[in-house]
PDB file of N, CA and C in Angstrom:
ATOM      1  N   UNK A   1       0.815  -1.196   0.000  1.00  0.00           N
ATOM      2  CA  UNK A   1       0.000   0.000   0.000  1.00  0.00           C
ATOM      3  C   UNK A   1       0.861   1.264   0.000  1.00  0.00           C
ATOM      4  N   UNK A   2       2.086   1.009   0.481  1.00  0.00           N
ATOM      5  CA  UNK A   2       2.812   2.359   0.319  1.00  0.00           C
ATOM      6  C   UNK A   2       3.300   2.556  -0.959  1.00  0.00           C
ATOM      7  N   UNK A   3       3.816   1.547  -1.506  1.00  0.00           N
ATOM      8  CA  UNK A   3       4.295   2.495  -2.883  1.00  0.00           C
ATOM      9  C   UNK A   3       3.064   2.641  -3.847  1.00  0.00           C
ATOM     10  N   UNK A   4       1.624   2.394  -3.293  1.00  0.00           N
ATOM     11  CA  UNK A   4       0.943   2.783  -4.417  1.00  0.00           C
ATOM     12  C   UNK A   4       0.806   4.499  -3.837  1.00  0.00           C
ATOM     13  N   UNK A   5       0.922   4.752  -2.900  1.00  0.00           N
ATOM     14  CA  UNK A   5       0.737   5.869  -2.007  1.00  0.00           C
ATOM     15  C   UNK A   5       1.841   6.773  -2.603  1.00  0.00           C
ATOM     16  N   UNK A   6       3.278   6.025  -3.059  1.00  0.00           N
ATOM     17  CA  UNK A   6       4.174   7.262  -3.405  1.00  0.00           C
ATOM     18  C   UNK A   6       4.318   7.306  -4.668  1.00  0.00           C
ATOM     19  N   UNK A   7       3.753   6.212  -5.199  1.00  0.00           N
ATOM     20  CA  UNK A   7       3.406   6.167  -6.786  1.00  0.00           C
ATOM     21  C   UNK A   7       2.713   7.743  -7.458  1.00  0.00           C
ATOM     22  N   UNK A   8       1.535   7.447  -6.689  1.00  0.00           N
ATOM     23  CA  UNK A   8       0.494   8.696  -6.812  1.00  0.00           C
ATOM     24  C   UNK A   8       1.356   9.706  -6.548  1.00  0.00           C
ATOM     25  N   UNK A   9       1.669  10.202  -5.568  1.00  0.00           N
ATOM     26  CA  UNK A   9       2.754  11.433  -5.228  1.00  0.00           C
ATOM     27  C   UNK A   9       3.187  11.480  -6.524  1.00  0.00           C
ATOM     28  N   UNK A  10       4.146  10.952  -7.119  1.00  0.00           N
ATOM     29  CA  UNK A  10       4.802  11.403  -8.158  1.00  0.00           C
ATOM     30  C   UNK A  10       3.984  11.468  -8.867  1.00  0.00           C
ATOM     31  N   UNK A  11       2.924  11.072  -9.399  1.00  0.00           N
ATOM     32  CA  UNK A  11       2.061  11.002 -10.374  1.00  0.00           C
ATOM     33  C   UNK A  11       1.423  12.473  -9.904  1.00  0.00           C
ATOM     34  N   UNK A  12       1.033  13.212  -9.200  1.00  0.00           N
ATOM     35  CA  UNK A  12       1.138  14.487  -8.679  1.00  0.00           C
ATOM     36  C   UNK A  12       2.122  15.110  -9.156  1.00  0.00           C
ATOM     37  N   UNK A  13       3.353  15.292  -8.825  1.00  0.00           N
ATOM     38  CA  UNK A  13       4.463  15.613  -8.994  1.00  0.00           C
ATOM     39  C   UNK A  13       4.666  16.594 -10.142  1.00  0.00           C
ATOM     40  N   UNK A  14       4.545  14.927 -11.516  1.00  0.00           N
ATOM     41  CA  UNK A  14       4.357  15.100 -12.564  1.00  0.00           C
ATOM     42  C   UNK A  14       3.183  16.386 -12.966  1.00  0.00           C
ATOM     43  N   UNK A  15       2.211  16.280 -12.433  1.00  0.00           N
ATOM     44  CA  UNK A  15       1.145  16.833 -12.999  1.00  0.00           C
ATOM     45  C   UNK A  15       1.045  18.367 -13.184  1.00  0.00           C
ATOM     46  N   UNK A  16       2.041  18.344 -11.449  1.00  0.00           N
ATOM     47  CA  UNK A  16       2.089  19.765 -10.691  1.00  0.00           C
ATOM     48  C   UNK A  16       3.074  20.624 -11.725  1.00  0.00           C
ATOM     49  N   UNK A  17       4.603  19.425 -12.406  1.00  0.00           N
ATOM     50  CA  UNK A  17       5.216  20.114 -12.906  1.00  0.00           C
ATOM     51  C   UNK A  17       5.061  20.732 -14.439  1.00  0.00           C
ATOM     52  N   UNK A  18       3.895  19.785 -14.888  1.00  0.00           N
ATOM     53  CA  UNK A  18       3.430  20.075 -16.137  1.00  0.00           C
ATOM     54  C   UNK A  18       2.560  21.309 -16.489  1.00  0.00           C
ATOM     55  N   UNK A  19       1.551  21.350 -15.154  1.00  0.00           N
ATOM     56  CA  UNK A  19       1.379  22.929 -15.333  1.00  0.00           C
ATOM     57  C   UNK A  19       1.833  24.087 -15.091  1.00  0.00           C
ATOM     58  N   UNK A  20       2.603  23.636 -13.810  1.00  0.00           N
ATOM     59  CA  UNK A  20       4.270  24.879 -13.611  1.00  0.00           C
ATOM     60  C   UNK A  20       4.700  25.822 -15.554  1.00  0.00           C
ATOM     61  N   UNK A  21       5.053  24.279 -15.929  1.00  0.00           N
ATOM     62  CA  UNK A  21       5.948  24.616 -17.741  1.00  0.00           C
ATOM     63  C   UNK A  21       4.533  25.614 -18.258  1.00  0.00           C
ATOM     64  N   UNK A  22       3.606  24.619 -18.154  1.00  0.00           N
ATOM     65  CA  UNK A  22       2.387  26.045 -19.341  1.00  0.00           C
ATOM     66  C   UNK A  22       2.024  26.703 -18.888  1.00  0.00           C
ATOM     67  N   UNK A  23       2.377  27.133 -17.835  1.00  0.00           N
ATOM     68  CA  UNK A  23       1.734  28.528 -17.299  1.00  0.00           C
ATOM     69  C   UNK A  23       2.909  29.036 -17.443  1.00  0.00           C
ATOM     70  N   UNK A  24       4.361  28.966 -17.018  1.00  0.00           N
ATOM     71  CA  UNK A  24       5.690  29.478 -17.486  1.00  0.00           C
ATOM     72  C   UNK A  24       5.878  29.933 -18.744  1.00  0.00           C
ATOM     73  N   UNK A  25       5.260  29.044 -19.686  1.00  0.00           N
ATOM     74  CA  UNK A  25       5.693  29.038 -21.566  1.00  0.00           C
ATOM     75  C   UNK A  25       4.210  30.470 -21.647  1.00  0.00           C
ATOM     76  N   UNK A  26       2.936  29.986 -21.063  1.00  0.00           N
ATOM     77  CA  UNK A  26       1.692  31.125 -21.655  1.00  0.00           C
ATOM     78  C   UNK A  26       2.211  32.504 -21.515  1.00  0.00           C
ATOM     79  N   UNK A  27       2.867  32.811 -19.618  1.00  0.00           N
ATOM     80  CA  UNK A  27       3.133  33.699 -19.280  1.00  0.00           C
ATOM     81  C   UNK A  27       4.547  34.551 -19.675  1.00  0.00           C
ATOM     82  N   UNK A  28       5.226  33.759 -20.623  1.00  0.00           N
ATOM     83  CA  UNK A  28       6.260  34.381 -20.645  1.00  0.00           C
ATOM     84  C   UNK A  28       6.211  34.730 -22.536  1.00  0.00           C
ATOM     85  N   UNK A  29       5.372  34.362 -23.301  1.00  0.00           N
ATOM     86  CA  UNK A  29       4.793  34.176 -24.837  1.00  0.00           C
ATOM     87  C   UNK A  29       4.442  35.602 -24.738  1.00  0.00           C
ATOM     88  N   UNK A  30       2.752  35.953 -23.741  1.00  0.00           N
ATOM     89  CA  UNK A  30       2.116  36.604 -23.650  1.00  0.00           C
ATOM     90  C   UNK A  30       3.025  38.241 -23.614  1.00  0.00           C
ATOM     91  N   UNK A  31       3.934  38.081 -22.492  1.00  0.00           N
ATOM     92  CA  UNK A  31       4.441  39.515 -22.368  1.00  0.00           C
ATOM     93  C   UNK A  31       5.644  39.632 -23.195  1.00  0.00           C
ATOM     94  N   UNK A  32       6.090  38.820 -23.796  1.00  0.00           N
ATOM     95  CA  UNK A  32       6.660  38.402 -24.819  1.00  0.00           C
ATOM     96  C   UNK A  32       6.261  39.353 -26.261  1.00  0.00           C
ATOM     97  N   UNK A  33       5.082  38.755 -26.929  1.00  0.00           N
ATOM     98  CA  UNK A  33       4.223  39.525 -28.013  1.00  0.00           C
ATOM     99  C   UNK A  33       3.629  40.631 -27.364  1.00  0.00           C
ATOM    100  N   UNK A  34       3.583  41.049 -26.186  1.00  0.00           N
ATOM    101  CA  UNK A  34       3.434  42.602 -26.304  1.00  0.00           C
ATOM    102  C   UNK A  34       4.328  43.652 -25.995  1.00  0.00           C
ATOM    103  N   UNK A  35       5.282  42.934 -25.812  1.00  0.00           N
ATOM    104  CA  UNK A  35       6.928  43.868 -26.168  1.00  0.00           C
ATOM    105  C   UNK A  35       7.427  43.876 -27.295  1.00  0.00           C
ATOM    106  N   UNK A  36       7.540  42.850 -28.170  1.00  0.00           N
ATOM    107  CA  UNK A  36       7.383  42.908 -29.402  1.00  0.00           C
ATOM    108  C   UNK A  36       6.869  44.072 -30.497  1.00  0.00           C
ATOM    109  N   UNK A  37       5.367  44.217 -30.086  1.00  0.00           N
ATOM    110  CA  UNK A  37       4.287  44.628 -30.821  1.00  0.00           C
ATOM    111  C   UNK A  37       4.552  46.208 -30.541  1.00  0.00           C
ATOM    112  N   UNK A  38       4.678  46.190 -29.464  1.00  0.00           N
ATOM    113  CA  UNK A  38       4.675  47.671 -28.752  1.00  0.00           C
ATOM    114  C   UNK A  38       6.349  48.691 -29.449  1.00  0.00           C
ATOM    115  N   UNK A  39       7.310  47.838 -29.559  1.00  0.00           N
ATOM    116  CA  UNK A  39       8.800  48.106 -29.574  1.00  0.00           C
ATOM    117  C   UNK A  39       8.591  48.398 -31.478  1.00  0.00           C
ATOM    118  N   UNK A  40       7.684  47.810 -32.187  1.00  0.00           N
ATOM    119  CA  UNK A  40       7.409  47.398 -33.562  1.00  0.00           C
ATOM    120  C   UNK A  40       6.855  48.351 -34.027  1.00  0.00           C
ATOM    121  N   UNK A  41       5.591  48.878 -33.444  1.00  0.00           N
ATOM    122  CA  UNK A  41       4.909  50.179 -33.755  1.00  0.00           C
ATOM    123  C   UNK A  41       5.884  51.462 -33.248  1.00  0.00           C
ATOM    124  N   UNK A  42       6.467  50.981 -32.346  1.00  0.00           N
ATOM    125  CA  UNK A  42       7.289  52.762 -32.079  1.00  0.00           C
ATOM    126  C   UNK A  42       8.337  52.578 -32.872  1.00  0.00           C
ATOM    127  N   UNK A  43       9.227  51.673 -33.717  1.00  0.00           N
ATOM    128  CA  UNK A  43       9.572  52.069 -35.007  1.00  0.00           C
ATOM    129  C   UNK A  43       9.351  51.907 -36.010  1.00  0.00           C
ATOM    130  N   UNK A  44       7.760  51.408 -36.156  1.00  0.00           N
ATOM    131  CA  UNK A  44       7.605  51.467 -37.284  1.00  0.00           C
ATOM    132  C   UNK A  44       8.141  50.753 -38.489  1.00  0.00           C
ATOM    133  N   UNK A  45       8.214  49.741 -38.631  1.00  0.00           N
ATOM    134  CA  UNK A  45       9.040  48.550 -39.065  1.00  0.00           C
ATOM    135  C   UNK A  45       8.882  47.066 -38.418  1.00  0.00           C
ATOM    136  N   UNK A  46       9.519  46.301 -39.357  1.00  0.00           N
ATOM    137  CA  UNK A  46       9.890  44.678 -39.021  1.00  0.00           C
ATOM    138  C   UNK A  46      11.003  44.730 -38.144  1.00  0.00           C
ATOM    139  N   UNK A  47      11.113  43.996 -37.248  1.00  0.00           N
ATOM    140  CA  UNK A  47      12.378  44.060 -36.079  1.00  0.00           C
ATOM    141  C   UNK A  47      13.034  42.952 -36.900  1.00  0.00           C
ATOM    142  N   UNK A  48      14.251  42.969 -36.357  1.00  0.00           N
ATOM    143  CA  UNK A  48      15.228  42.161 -36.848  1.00  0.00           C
ATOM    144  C   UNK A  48      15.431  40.815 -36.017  1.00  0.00           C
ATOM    145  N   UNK A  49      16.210  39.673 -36.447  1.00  0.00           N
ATOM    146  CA  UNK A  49      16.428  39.088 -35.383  1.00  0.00           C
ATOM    147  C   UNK A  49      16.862  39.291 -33.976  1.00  0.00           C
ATOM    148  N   UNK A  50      17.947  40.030 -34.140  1.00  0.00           N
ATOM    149  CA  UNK A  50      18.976  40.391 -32.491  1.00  0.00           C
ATOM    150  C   UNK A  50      17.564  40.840 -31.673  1.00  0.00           C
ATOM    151  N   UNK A  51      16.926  42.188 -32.239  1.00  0.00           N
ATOM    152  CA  UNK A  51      16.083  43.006 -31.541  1.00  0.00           C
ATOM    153  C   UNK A  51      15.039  41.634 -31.160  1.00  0.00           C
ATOM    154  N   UNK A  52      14.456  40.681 -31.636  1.00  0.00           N
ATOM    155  CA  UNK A  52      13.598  39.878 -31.188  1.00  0.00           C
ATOM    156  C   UNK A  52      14.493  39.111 -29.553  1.00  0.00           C
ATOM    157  N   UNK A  53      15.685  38.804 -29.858  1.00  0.00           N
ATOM    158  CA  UNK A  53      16.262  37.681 -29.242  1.00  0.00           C
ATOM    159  C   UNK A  53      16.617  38.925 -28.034  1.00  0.00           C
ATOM    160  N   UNK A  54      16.944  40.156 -28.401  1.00  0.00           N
ATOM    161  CA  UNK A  54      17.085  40.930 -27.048  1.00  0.00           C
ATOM    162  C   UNK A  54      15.858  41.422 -26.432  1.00  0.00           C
ATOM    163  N   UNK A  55      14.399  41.101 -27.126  1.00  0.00           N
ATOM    164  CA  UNK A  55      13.447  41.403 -26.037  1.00  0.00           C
ATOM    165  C   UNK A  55      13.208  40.160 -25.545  1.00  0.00           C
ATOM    166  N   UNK A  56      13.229  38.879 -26.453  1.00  0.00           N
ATOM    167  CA  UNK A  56      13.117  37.519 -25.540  1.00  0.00           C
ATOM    168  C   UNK A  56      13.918  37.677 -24.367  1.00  0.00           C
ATOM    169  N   UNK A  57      15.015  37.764 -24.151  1.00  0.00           N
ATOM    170  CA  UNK A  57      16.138  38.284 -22.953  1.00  0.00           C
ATOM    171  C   UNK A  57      15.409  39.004 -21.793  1.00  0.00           C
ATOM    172  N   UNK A  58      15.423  40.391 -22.104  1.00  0.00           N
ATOM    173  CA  UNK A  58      14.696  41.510 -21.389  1.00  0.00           C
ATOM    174  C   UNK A  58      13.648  41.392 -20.650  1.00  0.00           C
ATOM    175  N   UNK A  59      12.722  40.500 -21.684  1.00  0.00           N
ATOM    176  CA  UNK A  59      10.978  40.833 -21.102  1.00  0.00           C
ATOM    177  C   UNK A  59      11.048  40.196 -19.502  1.00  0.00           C
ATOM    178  N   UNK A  60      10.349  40.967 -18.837  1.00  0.00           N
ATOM    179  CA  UNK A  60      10.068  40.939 -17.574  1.00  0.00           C
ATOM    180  C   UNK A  60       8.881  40.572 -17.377  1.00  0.00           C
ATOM    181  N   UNK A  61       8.852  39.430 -15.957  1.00  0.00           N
ATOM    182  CA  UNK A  61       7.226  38.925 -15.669  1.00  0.00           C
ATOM    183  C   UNK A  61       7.478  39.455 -14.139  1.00  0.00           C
ATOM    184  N   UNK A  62       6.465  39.704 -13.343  1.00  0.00           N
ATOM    185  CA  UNK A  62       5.725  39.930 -12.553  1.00  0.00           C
ATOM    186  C   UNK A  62       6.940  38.649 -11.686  1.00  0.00           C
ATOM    187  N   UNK A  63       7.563  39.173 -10.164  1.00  0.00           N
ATOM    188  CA  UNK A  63       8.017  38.373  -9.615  1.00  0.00           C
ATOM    189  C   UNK A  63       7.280  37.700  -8.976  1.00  0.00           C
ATOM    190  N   UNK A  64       6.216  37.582  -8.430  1.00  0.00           N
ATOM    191  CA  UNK A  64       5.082  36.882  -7.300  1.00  0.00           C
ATOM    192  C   UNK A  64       5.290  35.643  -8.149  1.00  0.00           C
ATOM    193  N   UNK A  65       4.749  35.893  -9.718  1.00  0.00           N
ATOM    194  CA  UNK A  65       4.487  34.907 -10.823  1.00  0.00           C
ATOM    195  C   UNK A  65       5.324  33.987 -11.106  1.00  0.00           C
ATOM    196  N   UNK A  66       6.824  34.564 -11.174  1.00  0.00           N
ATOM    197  CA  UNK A  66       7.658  33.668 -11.555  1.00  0.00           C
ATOM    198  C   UNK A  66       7.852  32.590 -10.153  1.00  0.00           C
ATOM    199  N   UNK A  67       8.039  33.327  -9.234  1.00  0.00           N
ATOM    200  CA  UNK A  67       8.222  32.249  -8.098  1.00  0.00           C
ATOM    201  C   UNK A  67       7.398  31.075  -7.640  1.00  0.00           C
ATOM    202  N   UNK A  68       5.935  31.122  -7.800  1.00  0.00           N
ATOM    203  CA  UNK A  68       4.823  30.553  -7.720  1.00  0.00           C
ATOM    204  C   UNK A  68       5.295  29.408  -8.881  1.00  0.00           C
ATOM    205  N   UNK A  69       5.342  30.153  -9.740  1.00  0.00           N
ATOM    206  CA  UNK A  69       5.401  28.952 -11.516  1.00  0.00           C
ATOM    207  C   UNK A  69       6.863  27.684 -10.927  1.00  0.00           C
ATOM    208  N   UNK A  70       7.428  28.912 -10.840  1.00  0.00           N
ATOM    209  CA  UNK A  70       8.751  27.864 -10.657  1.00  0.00           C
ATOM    210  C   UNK A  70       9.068  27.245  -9.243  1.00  0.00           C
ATOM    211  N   UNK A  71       7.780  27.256  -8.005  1.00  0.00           N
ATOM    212  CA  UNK A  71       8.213  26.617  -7.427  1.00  0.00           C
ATOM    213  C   UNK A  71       7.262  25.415  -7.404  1.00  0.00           C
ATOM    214  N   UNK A  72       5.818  25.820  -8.311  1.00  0.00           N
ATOM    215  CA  UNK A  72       5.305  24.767  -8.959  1.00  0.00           C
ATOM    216  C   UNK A  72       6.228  23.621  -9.486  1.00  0.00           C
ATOM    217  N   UNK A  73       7.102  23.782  -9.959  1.00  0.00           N
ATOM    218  CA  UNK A  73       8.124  22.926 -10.884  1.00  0.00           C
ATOM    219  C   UNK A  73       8.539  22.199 -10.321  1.00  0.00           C
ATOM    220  N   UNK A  74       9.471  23.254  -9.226  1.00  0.00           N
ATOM    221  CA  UNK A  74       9.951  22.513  -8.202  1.00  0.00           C
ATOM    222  C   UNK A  74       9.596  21.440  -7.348  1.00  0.00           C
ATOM    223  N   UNK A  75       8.484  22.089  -6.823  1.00  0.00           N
ATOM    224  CA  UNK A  75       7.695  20.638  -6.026  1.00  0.00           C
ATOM    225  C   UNK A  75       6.931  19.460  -6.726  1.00  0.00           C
ATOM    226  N   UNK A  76       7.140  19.847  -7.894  1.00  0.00           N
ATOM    227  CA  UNK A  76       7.122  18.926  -8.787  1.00  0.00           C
ATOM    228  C   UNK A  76       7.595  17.674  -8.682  1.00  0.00           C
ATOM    229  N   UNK A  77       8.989  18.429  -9.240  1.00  0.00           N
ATOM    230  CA  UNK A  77      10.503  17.486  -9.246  1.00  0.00           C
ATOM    231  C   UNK A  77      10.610  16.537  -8.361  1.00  0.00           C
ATOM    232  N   UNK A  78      10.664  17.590  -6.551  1.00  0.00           N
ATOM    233  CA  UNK A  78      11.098  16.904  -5.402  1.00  0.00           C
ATOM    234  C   UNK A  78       9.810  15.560  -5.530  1.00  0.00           C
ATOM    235  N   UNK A  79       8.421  16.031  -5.566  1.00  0.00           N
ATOM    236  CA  UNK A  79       8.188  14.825  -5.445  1.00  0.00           C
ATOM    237  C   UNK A  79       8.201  13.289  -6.148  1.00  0.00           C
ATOM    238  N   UNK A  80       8.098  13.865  -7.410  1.00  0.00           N
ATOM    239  CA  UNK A  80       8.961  12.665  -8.422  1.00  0.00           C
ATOM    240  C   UNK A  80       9.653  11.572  -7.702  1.00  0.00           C
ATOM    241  N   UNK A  81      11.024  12.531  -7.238  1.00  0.00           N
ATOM    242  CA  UNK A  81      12.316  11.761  -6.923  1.00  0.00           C
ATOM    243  C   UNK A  81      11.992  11.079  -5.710  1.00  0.00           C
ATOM    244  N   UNK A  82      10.620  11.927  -4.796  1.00  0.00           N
ATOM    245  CA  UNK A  82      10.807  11.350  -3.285  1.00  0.00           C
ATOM    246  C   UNK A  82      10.020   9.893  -3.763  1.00  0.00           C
ATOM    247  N   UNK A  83       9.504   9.969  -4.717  1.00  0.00           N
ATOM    248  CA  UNK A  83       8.527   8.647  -5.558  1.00  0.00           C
ATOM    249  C   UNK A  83       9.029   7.079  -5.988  1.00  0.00           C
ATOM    250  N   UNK A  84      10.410   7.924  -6.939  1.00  0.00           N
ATOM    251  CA  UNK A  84      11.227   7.497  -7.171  1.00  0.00           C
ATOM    252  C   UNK A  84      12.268   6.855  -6.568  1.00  0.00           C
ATOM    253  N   UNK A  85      12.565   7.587  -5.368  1.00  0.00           N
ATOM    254  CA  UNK A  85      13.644   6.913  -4.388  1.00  0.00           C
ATOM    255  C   UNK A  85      12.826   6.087  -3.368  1.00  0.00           C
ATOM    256  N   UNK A  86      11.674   6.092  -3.306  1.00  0.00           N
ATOM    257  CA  UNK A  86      10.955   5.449  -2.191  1.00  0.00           C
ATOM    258  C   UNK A  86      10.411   3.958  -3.092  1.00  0.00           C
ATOM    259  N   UNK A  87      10.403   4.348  -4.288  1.00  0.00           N
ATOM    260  CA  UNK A  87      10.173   2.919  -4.608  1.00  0.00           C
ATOM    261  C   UNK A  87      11.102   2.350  -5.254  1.00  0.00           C
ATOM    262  N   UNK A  88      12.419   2.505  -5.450  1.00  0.00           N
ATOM    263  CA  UNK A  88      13.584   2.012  -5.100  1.00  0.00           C
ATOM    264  C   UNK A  88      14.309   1.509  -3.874  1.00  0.00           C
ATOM    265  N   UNK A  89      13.364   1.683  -2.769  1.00  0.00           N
ATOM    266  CA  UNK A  89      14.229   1.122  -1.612  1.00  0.00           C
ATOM    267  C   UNK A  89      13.982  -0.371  -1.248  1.00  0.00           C
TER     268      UNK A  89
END
């Protein structure tokens, strides 16, 4: 009964860390294309590559957000492994 118990955990884990990534990938797309868009109309023109790859760089999210997302991930991970190492013993 226990490793179906830490089975599930990781199977959690997993789940927790999968929506950590798409809310990471939505939230970081989103402010993404409106730095883009915004940087595009004030010159008036097609941006170039560099200028794309230096606002991918730049763009800034909301810190509350990032920490939440990524510690979604995190507790993700840990429980995976605690899954993983527990049903390895």
């Amino acid at each position: 009964m226990a490793l179906e118990s830490w089975d599930q955990l990781s199977i959690i884990g997993i789940i927790l860390e999968i929506i950590g990534f798409l809310f990471l990938l939505r939230k970081f797309s989103t402010n993404f294309m409106e730095t883009a868009n915004n940087i595009q109309k004030e010159k008036g023109r097609q941006l170039n590559i560099f200028e794309v790859i230096g606002i991918a760089i730049l763009t800034k999210v909301e810190r509350a957000i990032w920490v939440v997302i990524v510690g979604m991930v995190v507790l993700g991970l840990v429980l995976q492994l605690i899954g993983i190492v527990w049903e390895n013993m």
